[in-house]
Protein backbone atom coordinates (compact mmCIF):
# COMPACT_ATOMS: atom_id res chain seq x y z
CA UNK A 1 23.79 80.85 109.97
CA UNK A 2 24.43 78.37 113.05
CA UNK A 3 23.61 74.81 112.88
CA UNK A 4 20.77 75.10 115.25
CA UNK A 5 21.44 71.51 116.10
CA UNK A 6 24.65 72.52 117.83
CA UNK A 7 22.91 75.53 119.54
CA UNK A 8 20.14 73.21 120.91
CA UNK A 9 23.00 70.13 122.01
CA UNK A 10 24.82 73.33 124.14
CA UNK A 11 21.18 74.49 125.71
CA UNK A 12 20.39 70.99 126.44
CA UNK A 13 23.90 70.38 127.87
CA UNK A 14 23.07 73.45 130.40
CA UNK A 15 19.92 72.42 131.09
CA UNK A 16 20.79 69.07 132.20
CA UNK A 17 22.72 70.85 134.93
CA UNK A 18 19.20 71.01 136.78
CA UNK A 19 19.99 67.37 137.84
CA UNK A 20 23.84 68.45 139.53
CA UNK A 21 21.70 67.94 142.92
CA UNK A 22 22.22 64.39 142.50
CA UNK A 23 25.39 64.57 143.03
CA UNK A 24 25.78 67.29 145.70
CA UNK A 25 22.82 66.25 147.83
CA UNK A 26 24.46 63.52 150.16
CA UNK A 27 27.60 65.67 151.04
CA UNK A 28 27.78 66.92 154.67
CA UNK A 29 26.38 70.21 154.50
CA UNK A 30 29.77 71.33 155.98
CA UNK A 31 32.06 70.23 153.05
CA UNK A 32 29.52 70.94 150.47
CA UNK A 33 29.38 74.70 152.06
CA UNK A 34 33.69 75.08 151.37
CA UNK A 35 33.41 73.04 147.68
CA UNK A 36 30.16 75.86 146.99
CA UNK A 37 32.36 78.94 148.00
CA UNK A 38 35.01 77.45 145.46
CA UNK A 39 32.51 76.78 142.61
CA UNK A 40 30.96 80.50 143.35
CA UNK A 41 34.83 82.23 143.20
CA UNK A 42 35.15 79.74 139.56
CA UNK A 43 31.78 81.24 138.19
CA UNK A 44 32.81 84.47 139.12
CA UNK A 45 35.99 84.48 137.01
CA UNK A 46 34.07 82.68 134.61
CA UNK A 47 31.82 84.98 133.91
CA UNK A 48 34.29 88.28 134.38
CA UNK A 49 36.54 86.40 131.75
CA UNK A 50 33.70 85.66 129.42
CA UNK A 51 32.30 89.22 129.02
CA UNK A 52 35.83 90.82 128.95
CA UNK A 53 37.81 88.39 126.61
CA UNK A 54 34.84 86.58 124.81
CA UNK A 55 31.29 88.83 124.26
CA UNK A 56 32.85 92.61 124.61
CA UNK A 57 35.82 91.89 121.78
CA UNK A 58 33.14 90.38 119.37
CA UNK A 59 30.34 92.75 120.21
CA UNK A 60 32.99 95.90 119.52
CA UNK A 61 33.89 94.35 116.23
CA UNK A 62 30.74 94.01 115.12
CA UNK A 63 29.21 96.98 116.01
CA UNK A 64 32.03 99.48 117.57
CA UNK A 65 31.40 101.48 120.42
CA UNK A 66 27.83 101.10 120.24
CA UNK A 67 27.82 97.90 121.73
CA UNK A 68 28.01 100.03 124.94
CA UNK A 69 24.52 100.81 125.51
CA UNK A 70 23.63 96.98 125.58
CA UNK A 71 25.66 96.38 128.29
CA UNK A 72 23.97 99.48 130.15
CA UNK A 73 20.85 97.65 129.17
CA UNK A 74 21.76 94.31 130.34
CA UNK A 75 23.25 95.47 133.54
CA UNK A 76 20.10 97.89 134.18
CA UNK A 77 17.94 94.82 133.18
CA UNK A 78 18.60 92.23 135.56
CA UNK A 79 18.67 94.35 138.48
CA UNK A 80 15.55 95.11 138.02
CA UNK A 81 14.90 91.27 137.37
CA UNK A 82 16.12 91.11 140.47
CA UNK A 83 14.94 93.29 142.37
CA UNK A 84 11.24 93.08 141.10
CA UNK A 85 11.09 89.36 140.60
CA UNK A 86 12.84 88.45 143.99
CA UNK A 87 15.21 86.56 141.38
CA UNK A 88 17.89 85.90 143.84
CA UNK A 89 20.80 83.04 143.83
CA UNK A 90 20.37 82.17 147.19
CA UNK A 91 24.17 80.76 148.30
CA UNK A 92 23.44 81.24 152.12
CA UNK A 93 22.95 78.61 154.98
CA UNK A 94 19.58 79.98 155.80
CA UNK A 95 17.24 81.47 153.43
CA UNK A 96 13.81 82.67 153.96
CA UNK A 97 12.83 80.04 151.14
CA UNK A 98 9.11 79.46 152.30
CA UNK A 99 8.21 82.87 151.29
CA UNK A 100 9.79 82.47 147.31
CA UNK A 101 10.26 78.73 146.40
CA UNK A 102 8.01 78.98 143.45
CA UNK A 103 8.57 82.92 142.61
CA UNK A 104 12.35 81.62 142.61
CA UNK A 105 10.98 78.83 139.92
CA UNK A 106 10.11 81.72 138.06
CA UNK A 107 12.75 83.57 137.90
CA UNK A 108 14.96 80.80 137.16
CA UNK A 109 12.47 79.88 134.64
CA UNK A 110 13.30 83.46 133.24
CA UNK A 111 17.22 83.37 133.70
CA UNK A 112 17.44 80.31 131.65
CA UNK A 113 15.08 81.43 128.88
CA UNK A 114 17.64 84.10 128.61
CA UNK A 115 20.79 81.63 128.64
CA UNK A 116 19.49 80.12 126.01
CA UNK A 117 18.87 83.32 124.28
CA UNK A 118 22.71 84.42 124.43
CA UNK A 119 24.01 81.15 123.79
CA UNK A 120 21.93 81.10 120.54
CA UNK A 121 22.92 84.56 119.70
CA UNK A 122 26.36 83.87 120.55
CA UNK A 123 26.28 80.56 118.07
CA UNK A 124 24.95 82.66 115.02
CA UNK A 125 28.26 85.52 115.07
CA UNK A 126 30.68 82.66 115.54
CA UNK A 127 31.67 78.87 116.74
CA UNK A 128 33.61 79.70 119.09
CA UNK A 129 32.30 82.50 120.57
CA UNK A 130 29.05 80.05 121.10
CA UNK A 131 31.82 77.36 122.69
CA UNK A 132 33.05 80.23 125.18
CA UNK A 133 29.42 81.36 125.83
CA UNK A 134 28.37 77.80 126.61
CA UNK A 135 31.37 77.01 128.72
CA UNK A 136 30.56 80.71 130.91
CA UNK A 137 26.74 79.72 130.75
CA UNK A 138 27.99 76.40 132.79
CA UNK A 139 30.52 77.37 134.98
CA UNK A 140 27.71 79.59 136.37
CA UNK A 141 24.83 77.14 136.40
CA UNK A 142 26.65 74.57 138.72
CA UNK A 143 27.01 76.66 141.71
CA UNK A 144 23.76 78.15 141.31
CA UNK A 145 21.62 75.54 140.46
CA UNK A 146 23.46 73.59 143.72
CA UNK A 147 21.88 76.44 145.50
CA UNK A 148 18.77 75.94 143.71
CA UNK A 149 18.27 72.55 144.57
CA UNK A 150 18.47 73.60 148.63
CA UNK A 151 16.19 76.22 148.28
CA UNK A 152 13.48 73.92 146.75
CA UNK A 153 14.23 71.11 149.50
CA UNK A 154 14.09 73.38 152.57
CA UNK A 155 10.68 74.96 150.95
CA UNK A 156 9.25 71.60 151.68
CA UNK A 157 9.64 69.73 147.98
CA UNK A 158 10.76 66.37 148.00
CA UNK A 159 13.83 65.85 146.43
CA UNK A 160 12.43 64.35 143.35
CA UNK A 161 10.08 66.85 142.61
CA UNK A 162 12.19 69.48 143.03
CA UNK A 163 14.71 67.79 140.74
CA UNK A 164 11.91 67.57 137.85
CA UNK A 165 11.09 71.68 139.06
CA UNK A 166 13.97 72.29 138.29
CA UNK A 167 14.56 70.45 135.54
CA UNK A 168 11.61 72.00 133.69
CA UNK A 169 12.29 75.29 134.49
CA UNK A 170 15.39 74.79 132.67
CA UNK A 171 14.20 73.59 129.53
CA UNK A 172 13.18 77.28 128.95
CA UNK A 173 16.38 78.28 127.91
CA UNK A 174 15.50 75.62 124.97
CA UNK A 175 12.70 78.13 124.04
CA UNK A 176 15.15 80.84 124.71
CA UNK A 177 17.45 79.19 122.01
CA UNK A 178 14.61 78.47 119.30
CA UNK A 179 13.08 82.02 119.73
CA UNK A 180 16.33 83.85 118.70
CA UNK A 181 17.64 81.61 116.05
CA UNK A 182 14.03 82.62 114.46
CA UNK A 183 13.97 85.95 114.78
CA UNK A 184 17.31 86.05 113.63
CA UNK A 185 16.61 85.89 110.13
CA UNK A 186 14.60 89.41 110.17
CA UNK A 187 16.34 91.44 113.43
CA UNK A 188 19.54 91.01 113.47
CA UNK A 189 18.81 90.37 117.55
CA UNK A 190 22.38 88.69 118.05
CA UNK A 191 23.81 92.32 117.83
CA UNK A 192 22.01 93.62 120.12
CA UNK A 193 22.60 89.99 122.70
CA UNK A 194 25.78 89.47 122.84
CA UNK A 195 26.91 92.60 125.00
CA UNK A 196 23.61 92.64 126.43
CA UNK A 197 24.67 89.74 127.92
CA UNK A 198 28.17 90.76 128.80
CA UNK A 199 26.51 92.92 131.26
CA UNK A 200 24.10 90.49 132.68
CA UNK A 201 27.81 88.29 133.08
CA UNK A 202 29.57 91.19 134.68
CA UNK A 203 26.36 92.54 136.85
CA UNK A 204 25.61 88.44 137.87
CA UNK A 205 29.29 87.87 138.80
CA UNK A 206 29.43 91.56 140.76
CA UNK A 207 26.42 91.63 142.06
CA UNK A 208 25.59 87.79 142.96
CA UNK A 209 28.29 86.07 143.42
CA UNK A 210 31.42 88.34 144.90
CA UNK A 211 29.39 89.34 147.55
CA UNK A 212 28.90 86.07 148.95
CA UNK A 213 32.53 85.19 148.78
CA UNK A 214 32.88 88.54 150.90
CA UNK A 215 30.96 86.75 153.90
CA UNK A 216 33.47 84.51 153.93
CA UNK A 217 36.74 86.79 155.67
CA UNK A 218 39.13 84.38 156.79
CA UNK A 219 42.91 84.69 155.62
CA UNK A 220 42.70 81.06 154.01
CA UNK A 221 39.64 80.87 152.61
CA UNK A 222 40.04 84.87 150.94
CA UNK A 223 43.84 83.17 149.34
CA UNK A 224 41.65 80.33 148.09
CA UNK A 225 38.68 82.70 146.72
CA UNK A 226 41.09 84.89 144.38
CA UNK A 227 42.55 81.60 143.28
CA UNK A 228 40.08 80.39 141.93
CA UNK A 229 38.42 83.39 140.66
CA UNK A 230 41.94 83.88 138.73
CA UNK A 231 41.34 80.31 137.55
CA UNK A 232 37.80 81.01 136.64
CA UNK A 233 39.64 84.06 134.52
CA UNK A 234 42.16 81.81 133.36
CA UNK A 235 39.75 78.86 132.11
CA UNK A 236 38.34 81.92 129.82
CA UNK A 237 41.43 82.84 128.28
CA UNK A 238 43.06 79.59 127.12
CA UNK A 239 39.77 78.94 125.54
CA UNK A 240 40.33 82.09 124.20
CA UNK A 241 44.25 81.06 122.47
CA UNK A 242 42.83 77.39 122.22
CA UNK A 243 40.15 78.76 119.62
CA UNK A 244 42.19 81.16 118.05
């Protein structure tokens, strides 16, 4: 069985992601817009090269083909978290934030209890698949939570409150952590999470994140987006030979 003192140092290393704001928040909105486009194109790879060379390998050797209808699961799961819950990752210049800063609370709330959940499924089969999980988990959180942050400013929060918002609703994924490496003992649930969340990476990434990259259609900045997708890719599979 995992430590579970490792699993909760990686959860609490994710959650204190909540507080990236800090850094982003004085940037001219400008820049921070091109460096946001770059860190959604990472998380995309990320997350394509965590499901594919990370969760699906160790979910098929573990359980063989029927790891399949997880991923189904997964992917049919958070689309209707998102489309039910108004869970959105909202990347754009203008959102319609007044109308869903505290549903999008929520639903963050409910995406990180469910990071935390993978991540602690992901320590129990194996080190290193936890490792890969964790990095995925936070090459995702940056460029989301960054969009986060603005949603909760422009919705009228001050900037500290919405820092300690989101903060908190990050700490769920603490809960997340706790609630599998319990049930663990008598389920078995890890089976089941790991390529449920390969789908939640693959539907997040396809479904999220690509499409914003797609509003942006210049020559330059479409070179630059499968760059660093690749790299995003890339990152995933020399973690892959480095923990071989």
């Amino acid at each position: 069985m995992a430590d579970l003192t490792v699993i909760l140092a990686s959860v609490a290393v994710v959650s204190l992601v909540a507080f990236i704001g800090i850094v982003f928040i004085g940037l001219k909105e400008a820049f921070l817009r091109r460096i946001l486009m770059a860190l959604i194109g990472f998380a995309s790879g990320s997350l394509i090269g965590g499901a594919f060379i990370h969760l699906l390998p160790e979910a098929f050797e573990e359980t063989g083909q029927a790891m399949f209808y997880p991923v189904v699961v997964g992917i049919v799961f958070f689309f209707a978290m998102e489309k039910f819950l108004y869970w959105r990752h909202c990347h754009e210049e203008k959102c319609p934030v007044h109308m869903f800063v505290y549903l999008n609370l929520i639903g963050d709330g409910i995406h990180n209890f469910i990071d935390g959940m993978i991540i602690a499924a992901s320590f129990i089969l194996s080190y290193d698949l936890g490792v890969a999980t964790t990095l995925a988990v936070i090459f995702h959180e940056v460029p989301q939570e960054i969009g986060d942050f603005g949603v909760l400013i422009y919705g009228g929060l001050t900037r500290r409150r919405a820092l300690a918002y989101n903060f908190v609703s990050a700490l769920t994924a603490v809960v997340g952590a706790l609630t599998v490496y319990f049930l663990a003992y008598i389920q078995g649930v890890e089976h089941f999470l790991v390529p449920f969340a390969a789908g939640g990476f693959i539907y997040i990434a396809a479904t999220d994140l690509m499409p914003e990259l797609h509003k942006r259609t210049q020559a330059k900045e479409s070179v630059i987006q499968l760059l660093v997708i690749l790299a995003g890719i890339g990152s995933m599979a020399a973690l892959k030979l480095m923990l071989s």
